[in-house]
PDB file of N, CA and C in Angstrom:
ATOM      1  N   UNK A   1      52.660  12.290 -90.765  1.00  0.00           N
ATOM      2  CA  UNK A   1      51.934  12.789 -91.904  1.00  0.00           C
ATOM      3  C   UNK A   1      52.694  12.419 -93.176  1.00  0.00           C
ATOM      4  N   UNK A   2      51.719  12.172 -93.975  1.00  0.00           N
ATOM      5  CA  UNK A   2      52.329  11.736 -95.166  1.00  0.00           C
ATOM      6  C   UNK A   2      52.858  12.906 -96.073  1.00  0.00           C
ATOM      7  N   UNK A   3      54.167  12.903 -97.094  1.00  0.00           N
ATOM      8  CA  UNK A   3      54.695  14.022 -97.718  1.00  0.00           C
ATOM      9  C   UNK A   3      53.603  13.638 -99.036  1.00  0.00           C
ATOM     10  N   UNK A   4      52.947  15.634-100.009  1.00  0.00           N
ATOM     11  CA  UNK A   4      51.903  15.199-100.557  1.00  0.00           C
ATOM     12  C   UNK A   4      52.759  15.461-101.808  1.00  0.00           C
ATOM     13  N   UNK A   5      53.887  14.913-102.171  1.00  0.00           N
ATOM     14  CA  UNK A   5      54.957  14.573-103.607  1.00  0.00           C
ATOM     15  C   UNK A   5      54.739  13.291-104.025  1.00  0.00           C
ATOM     16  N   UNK A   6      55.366  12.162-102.465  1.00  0.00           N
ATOM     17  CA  UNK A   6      55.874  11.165-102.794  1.00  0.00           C
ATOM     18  C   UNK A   6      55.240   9.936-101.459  1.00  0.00           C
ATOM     19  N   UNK A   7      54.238  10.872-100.973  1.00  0.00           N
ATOM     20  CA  UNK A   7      53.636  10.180 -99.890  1.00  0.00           C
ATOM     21  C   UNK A   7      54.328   9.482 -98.863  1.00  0.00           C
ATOM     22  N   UNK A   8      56.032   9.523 -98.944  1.00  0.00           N
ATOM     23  CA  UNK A   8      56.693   9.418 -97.901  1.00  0.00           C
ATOM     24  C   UNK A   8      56.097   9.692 -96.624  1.00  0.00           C
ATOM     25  N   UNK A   9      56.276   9.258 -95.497  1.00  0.00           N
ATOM     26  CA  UNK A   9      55.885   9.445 -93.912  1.00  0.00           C
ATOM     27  C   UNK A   9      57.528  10.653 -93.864  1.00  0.00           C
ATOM     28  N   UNK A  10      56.560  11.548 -93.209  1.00  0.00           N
ATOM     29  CA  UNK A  10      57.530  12.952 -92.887  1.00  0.00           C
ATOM     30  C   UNK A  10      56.590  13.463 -91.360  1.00  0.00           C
ATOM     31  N   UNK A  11      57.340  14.397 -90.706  1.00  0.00           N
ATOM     32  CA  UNK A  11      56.575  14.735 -89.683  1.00  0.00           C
ATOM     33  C   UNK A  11      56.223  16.312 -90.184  1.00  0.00           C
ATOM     34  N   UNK A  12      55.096  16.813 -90.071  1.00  0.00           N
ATOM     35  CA  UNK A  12      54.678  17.988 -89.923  1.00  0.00           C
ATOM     36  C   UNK A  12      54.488  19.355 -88.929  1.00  0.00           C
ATOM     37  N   UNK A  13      55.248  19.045 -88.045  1.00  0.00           N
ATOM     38  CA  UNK A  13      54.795  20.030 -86.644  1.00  0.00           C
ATOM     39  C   UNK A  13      55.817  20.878 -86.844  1.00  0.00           C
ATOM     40  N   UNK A  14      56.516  21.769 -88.019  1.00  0.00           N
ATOM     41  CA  UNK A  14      57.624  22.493 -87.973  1.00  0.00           C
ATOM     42  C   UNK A  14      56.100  23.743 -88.665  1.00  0.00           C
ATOM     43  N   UNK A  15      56.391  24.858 -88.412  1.00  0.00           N
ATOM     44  CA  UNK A  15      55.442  25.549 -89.550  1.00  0.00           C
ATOM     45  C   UNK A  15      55.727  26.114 -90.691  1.00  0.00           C
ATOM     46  N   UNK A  16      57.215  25.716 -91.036  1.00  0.00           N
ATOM     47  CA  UNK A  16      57.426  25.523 -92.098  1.00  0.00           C
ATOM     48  C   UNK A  16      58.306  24.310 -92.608  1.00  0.00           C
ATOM     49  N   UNK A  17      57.473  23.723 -93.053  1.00  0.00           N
ATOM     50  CA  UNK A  17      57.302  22.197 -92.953  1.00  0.00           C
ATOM     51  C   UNK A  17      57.771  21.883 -94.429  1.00  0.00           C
ATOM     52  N   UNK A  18      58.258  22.579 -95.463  1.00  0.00           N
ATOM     53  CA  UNK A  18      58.839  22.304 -96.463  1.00  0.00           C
ATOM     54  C   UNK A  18      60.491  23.044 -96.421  1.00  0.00           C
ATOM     55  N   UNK A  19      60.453  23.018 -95.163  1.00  0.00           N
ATOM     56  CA  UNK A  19      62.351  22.927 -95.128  1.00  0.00           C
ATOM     57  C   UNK A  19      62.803  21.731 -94.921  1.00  0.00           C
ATOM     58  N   UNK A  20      62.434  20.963 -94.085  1.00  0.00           N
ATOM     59  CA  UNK A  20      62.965  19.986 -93.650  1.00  0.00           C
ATOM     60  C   UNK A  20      63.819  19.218 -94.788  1.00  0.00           C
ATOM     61  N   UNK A  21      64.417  18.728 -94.296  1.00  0.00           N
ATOM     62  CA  UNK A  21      65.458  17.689 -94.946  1.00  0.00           C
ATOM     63  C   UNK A  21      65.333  16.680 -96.228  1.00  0.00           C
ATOM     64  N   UNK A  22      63.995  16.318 -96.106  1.00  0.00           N
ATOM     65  CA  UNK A  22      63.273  15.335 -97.164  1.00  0.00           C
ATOM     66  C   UNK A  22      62.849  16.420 -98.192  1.00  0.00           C
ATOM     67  N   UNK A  23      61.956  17.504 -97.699  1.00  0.00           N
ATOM     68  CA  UNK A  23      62.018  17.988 -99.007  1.00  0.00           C
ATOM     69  C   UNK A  23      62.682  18.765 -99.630  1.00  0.00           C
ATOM     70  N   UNK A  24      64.064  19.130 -98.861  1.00  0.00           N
ATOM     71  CA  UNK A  24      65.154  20.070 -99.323  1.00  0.00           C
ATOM     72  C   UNK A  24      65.956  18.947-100.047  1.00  0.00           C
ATOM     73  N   UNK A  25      66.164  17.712 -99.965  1.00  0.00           N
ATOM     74  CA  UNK A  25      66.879  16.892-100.677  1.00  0.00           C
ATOM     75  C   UNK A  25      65.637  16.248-101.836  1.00  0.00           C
ATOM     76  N   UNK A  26      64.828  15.643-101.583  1.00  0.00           N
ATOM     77  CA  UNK A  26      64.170  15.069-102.738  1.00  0.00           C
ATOM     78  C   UNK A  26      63.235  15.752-103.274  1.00  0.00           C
ATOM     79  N   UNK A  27      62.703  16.426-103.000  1.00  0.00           N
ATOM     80  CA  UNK A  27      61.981  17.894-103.537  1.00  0.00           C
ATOM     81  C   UNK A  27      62.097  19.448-103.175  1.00  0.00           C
ATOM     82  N   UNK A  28      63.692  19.834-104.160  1.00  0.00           N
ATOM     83  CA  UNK A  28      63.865  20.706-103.736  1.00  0.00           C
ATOM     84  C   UNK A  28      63.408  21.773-104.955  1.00  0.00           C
ATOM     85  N   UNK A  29      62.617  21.404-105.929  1.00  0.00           N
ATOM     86  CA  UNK A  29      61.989  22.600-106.816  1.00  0.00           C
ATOM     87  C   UNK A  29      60.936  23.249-105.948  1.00  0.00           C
ATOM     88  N   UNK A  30      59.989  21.750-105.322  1.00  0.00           N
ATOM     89  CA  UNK A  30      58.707  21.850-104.677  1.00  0.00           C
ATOM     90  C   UNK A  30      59.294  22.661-103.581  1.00  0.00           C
ATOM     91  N   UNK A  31      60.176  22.744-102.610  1.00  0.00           N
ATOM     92  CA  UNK A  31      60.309  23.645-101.314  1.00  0.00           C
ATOM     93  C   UNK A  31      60.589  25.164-101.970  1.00  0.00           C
ATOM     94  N   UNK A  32      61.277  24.941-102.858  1.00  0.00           N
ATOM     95  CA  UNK A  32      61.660  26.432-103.215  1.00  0.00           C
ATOM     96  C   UNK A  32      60.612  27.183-103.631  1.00  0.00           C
ATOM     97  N   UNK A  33      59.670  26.669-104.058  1.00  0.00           N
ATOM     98  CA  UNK A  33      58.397  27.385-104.634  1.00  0.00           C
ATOM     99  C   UNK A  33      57.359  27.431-103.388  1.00  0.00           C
ATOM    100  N   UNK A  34      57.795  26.080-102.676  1.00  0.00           N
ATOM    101  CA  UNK A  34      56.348  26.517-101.704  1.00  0.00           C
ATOM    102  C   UNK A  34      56.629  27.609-100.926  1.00  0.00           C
ATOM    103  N   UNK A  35      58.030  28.105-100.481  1.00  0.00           N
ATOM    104  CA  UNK A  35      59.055  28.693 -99.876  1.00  0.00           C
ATOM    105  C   UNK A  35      58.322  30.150-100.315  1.00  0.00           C
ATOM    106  N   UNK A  36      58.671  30.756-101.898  1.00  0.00           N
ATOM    107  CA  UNK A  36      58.143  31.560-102.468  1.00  0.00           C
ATOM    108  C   UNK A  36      56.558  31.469-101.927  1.00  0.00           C
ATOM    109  N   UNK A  37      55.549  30.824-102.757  1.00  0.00           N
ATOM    110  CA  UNK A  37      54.230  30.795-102.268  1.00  0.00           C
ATOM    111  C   UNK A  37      53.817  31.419-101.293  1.00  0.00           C
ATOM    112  N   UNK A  38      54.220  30.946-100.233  1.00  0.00           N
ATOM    113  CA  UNK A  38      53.968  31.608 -98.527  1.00  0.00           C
ATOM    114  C   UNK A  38      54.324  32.496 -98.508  1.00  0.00           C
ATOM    115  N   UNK A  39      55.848  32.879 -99.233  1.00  0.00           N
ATOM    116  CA  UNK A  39      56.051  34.254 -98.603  1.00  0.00           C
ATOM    117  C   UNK A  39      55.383  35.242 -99.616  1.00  0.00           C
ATOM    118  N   UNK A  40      54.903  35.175-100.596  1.00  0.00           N
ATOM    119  CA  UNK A  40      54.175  36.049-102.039  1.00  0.00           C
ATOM    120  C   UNK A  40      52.637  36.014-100.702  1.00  0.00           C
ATOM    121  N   UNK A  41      52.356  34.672-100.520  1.00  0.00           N
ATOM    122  CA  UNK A  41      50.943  35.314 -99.362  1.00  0.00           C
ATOM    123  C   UNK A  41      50.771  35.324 -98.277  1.00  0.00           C
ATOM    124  N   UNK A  42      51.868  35.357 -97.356  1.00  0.00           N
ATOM    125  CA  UNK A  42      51.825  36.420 -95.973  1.00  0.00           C
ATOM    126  C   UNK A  42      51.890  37.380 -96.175  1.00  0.00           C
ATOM    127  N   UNK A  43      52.683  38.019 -97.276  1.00  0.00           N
ATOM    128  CA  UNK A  43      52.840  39.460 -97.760  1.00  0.00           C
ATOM    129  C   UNK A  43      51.574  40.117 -97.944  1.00  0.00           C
ATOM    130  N   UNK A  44      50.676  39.453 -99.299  1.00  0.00           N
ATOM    131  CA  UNK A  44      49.438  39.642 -99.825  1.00  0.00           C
ATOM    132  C   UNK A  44      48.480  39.870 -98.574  1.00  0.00           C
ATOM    133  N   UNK A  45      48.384  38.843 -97.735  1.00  0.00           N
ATOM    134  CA  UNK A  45      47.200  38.727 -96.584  1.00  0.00           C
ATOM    135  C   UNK A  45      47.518  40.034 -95.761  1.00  0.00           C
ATOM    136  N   UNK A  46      49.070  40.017 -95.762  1.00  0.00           N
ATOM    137  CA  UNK A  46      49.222  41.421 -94.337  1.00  0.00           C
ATOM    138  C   UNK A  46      48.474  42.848 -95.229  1.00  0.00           C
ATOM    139  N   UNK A  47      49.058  43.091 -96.587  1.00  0.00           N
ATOM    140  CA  UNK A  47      48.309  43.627 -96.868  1.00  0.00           C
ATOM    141  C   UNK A  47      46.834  44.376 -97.088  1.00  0.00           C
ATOM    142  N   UNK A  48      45.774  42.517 -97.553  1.00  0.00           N
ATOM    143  CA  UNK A  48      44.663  42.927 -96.923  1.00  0.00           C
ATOM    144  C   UNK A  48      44.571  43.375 -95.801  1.00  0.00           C
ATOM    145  N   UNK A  49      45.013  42.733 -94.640  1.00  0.00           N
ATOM    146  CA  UNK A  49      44.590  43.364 -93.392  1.00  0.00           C
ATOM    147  C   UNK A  49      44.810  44.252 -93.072  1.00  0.00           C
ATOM    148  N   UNK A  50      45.869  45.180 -93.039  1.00  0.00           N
ATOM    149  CA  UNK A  50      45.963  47.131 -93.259  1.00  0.00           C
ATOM    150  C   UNK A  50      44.969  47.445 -94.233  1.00  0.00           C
ATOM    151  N   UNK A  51      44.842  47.278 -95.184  1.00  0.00           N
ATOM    152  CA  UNK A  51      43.323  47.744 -96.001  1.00  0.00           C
ATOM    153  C   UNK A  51      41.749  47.693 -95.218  1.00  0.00           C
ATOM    154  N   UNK A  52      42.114  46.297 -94.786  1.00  0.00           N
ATOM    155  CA  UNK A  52      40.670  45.644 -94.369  1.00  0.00           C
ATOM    156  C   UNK A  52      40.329  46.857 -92.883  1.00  0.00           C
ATOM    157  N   UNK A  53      41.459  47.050 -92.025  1.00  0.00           N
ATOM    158  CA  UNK A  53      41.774  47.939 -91.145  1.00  0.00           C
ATOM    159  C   UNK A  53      41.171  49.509 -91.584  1.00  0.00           C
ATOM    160  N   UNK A  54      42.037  49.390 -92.533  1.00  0.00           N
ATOM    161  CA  UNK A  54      41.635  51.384 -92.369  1.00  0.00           C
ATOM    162  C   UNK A  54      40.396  51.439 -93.431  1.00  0.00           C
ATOM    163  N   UNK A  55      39.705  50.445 -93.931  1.00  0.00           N
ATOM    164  CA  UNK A  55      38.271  50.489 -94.339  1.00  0.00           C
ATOM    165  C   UNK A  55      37.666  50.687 -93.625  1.00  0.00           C
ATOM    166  N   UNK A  56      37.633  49.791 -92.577  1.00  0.00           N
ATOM    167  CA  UNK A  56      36.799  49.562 -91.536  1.00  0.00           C
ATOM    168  C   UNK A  56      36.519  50.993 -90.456  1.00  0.00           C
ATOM    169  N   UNK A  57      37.947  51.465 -90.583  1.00  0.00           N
ATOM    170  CA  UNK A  57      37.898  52.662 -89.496  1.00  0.00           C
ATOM    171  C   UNK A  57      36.777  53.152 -90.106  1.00  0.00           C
ATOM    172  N   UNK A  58      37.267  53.941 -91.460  1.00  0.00           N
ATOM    173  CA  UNK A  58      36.987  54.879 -92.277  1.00  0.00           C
ATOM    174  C   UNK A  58      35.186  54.444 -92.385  1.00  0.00           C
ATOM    175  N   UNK A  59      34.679  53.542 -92.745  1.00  0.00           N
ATOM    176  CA  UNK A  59      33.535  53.164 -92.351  1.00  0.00           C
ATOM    177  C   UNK A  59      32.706  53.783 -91.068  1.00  0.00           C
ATOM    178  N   UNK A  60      33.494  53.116 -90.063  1.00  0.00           N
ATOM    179  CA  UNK A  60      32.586  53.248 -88.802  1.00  0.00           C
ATOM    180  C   UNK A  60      33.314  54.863 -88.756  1.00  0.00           C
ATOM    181  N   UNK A  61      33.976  55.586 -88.787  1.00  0.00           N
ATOM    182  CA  UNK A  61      34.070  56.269 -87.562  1.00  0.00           C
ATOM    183  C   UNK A  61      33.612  57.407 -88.607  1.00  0.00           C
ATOM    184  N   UNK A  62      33.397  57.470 -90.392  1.00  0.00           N
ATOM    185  CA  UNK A  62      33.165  58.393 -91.051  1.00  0.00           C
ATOM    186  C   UNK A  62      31.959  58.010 -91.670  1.00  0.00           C
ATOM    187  N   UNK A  63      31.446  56.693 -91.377  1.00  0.00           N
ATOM    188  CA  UNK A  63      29.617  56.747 -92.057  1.00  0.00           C
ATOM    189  C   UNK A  63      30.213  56.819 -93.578  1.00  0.00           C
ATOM    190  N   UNK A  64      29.479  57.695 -94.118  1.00  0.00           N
ATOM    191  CA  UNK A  64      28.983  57.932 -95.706  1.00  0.00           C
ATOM    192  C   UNK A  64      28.619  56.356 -96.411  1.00  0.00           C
ATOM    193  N   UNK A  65      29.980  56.492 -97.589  1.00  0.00           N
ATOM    194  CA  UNK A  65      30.343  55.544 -98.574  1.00  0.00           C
ATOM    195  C   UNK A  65      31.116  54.676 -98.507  1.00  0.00           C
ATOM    196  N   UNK A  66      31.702  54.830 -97.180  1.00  0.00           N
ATOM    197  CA  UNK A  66      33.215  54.049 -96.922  1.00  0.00           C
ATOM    198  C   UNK A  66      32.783  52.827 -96.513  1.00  0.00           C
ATOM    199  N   UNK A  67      31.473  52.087 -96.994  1.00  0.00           N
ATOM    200  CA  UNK A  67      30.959  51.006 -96.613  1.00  0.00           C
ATOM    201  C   UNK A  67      31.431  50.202 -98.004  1.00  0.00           C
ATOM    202  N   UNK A  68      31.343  50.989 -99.173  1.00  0.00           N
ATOM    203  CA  UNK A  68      31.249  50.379-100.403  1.00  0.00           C
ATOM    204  C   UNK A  68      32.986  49.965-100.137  1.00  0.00           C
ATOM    205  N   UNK A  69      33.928  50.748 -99.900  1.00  0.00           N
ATOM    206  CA  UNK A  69      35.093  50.359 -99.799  1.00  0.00           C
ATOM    207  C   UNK A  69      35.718  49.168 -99.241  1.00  0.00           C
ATOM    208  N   UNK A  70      34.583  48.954 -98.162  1.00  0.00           N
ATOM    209  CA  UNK A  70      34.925  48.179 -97.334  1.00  0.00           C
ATOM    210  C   UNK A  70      34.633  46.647 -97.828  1.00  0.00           C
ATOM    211  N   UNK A  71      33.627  46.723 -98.320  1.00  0.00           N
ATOM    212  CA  UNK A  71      32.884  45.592 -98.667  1.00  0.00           C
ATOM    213  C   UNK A  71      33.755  45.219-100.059  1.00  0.00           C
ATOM    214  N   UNK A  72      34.265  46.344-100.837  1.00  0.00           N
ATOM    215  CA  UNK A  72      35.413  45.990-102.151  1.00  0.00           C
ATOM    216  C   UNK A  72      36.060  44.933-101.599  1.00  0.00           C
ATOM    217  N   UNK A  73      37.138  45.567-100.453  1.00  0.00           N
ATOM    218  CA  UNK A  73      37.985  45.252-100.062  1.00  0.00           C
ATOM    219  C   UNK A  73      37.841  43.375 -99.319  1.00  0.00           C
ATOM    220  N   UNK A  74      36.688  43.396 -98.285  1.00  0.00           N
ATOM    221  CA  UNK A  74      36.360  42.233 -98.119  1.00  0.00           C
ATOM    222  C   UNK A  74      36.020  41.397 -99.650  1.00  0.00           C
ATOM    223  N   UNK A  75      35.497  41.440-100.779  1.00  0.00           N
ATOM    224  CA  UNK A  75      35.906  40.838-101.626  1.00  0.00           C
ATOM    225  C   UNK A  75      36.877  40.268-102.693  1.00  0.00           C
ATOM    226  N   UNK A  76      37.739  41.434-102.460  1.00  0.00           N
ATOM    227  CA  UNK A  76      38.501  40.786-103.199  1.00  0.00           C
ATOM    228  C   UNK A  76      39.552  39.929-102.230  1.00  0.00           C
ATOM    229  N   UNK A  77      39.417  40.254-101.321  1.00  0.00           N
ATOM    230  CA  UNK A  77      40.312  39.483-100.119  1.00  0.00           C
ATOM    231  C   UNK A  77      39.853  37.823-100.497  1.00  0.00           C
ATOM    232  N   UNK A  78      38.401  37.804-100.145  1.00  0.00           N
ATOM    233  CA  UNK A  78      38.089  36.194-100.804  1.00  0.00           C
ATOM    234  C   UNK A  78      38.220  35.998-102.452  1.00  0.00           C
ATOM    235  N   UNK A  79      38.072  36.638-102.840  1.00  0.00           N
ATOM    236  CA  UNK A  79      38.148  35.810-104.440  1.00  0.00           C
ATOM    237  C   UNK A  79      40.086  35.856-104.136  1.00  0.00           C
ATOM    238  N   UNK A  80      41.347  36.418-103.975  1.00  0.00           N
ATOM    239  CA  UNK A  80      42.619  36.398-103.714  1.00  0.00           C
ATOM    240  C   UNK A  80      42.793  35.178-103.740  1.00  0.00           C
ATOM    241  N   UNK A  81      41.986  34.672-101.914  1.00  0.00           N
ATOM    242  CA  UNK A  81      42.235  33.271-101.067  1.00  0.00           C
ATOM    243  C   UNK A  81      42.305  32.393-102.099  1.00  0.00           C
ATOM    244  N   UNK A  82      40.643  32.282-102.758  1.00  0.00           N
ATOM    245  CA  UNK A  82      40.358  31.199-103.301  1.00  0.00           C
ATOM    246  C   UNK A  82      40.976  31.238-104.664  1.00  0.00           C
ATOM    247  N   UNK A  83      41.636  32.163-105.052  1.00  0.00           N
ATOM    248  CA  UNK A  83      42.638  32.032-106.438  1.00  0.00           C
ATOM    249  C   UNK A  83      43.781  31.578-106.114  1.00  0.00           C
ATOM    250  N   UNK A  84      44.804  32.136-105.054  1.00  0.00           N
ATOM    251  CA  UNK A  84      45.599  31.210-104.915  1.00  0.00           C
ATOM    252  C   UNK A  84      45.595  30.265-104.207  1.00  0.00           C
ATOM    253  N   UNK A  85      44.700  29.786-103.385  1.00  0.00           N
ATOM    254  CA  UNK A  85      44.608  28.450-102.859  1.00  0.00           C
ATOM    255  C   UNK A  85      44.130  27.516-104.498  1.00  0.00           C
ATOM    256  N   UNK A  86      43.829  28.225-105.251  1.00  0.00           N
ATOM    257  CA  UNK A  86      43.746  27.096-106.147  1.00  0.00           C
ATOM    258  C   UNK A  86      44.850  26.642-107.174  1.00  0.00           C
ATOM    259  N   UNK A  87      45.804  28.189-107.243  1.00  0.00           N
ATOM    260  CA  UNK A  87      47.018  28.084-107.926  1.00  0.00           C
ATOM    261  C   UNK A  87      47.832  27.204-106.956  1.00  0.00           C
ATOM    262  N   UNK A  88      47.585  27.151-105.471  1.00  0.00           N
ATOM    263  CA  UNK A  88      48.469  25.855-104.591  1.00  0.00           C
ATOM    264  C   UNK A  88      47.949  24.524-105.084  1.00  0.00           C
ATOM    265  N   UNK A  89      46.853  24.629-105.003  1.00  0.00           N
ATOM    266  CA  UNK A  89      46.303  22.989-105.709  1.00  0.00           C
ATOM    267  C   UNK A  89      47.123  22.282-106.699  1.00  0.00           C
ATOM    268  N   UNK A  90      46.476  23.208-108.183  1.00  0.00           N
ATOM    269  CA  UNK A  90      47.110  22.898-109.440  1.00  0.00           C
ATOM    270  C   UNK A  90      48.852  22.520-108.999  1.00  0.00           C
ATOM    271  N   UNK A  91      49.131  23.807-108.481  1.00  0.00           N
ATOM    272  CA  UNK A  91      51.118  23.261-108.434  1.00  0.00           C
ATOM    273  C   UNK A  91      51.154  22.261-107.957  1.00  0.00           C
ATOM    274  N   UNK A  92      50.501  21.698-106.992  1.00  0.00           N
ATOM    275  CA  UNK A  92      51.100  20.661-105.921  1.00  0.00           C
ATOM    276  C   UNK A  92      50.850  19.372-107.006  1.00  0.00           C
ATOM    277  N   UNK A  93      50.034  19.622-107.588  1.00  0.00           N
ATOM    278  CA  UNK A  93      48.875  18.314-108.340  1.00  0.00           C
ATOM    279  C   UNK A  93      50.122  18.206-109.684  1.00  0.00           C
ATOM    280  N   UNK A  94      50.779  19.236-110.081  1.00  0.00           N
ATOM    281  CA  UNK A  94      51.964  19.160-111.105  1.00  0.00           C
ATOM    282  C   UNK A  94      52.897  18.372-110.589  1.00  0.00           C
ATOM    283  N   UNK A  95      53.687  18.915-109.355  1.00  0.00           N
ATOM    284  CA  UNK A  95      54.639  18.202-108.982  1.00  0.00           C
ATOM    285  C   UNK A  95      54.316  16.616-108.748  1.00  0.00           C
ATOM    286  N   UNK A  96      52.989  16.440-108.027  1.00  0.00           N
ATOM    287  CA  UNK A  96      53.147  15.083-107.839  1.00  0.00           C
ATOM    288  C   UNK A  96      53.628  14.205-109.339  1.00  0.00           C
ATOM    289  N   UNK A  97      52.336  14.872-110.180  1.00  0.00           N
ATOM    290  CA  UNK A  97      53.056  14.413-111.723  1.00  0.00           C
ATOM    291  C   UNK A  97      53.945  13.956-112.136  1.00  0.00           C
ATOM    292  N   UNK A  98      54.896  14.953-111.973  1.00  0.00           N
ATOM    293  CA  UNK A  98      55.865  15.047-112.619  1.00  0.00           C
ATOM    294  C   UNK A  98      56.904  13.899-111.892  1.00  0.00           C
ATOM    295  N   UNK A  99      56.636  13.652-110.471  1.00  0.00           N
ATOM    296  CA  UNK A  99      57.047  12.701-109.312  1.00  0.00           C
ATOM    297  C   UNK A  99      56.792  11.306-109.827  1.00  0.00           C
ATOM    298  N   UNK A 100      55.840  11.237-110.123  1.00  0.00           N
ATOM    299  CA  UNK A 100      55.326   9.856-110.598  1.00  0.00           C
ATOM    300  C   UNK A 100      55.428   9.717-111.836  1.00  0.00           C
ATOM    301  N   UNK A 101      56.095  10.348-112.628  1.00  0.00           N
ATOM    302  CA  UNK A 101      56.508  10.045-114.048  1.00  0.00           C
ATOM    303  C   UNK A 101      57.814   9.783-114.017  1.00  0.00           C
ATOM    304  N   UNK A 102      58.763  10.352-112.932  1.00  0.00           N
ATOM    305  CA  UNK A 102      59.844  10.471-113.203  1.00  0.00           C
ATOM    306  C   UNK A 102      60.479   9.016-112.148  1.00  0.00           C
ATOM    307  N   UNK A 103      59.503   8.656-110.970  1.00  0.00           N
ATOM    308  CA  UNK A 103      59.646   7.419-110.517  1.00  0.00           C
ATOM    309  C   UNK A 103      58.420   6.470-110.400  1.00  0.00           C
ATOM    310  N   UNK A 104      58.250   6.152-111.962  1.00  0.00           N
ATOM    311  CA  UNK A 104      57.090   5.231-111.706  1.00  0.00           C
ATOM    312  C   UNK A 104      56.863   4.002-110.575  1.00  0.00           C
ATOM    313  N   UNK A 105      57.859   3.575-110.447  1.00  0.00           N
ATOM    314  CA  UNK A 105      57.931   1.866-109.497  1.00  0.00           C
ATOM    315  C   UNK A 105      57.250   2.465-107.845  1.00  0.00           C
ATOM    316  N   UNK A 106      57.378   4.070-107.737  1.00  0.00           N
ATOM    317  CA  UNK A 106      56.563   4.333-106.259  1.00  0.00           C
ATOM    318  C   UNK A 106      55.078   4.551-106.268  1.00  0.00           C
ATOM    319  N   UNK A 107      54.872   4.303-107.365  1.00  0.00           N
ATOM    320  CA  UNK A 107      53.258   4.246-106.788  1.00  0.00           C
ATOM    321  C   UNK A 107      52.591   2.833-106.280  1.00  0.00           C
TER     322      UNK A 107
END
């Protein structure tokens, strides 16, 4: 798989795949942040899912209103995703930038 900085050939089958060696030496702003990233949203996601959890109980096993909660909760869970999957975009789309400004002759 190609690295998405410098399009180097890197292998990907680690699951955390921005330790490795290439990008701890030639992109080590980009690992440290993607580093952060993941861990800011495994945190976030575990979160939803204890929410998404005791909505759901609270729903089924108490009826009323606890539908409206639930359904909050399933939304903002997707608008989250798709905000920071887009704040991953933009960063990644910086660094390459900044990659290819700083070594033009690799493109």
């Amino acid at each position: 798989m190609a690295c998405p900085i410098c399009r180097e050939k890197v292998s990907r089958n680690a699951f955390r795949w921005w330790r490795q060696d290439h990008y701890l030496s030639l992109h080590a702003e980009f690992a440290k942040w993607m580093g952060r990233w993941m861990r800011d949203f495994l945190v976030i996601i575990f979160m939803f899912v204890i929410a998404s959890i005791l909505s759901e109980y609270l729903w089924l096993s108490h009826g009323s209103s606890y539908w409206v909660l639930a359904g909050i909760v399933t939304l903002w869970f997707i608008g989250f995703v798709v905000y920071d999957v887009e704040i991953l975009r933009r960063t990644r789309k910086r660094f390459v930038r900044e990659w290819r400004e700083s070594h033009p002759s690799s493109e």
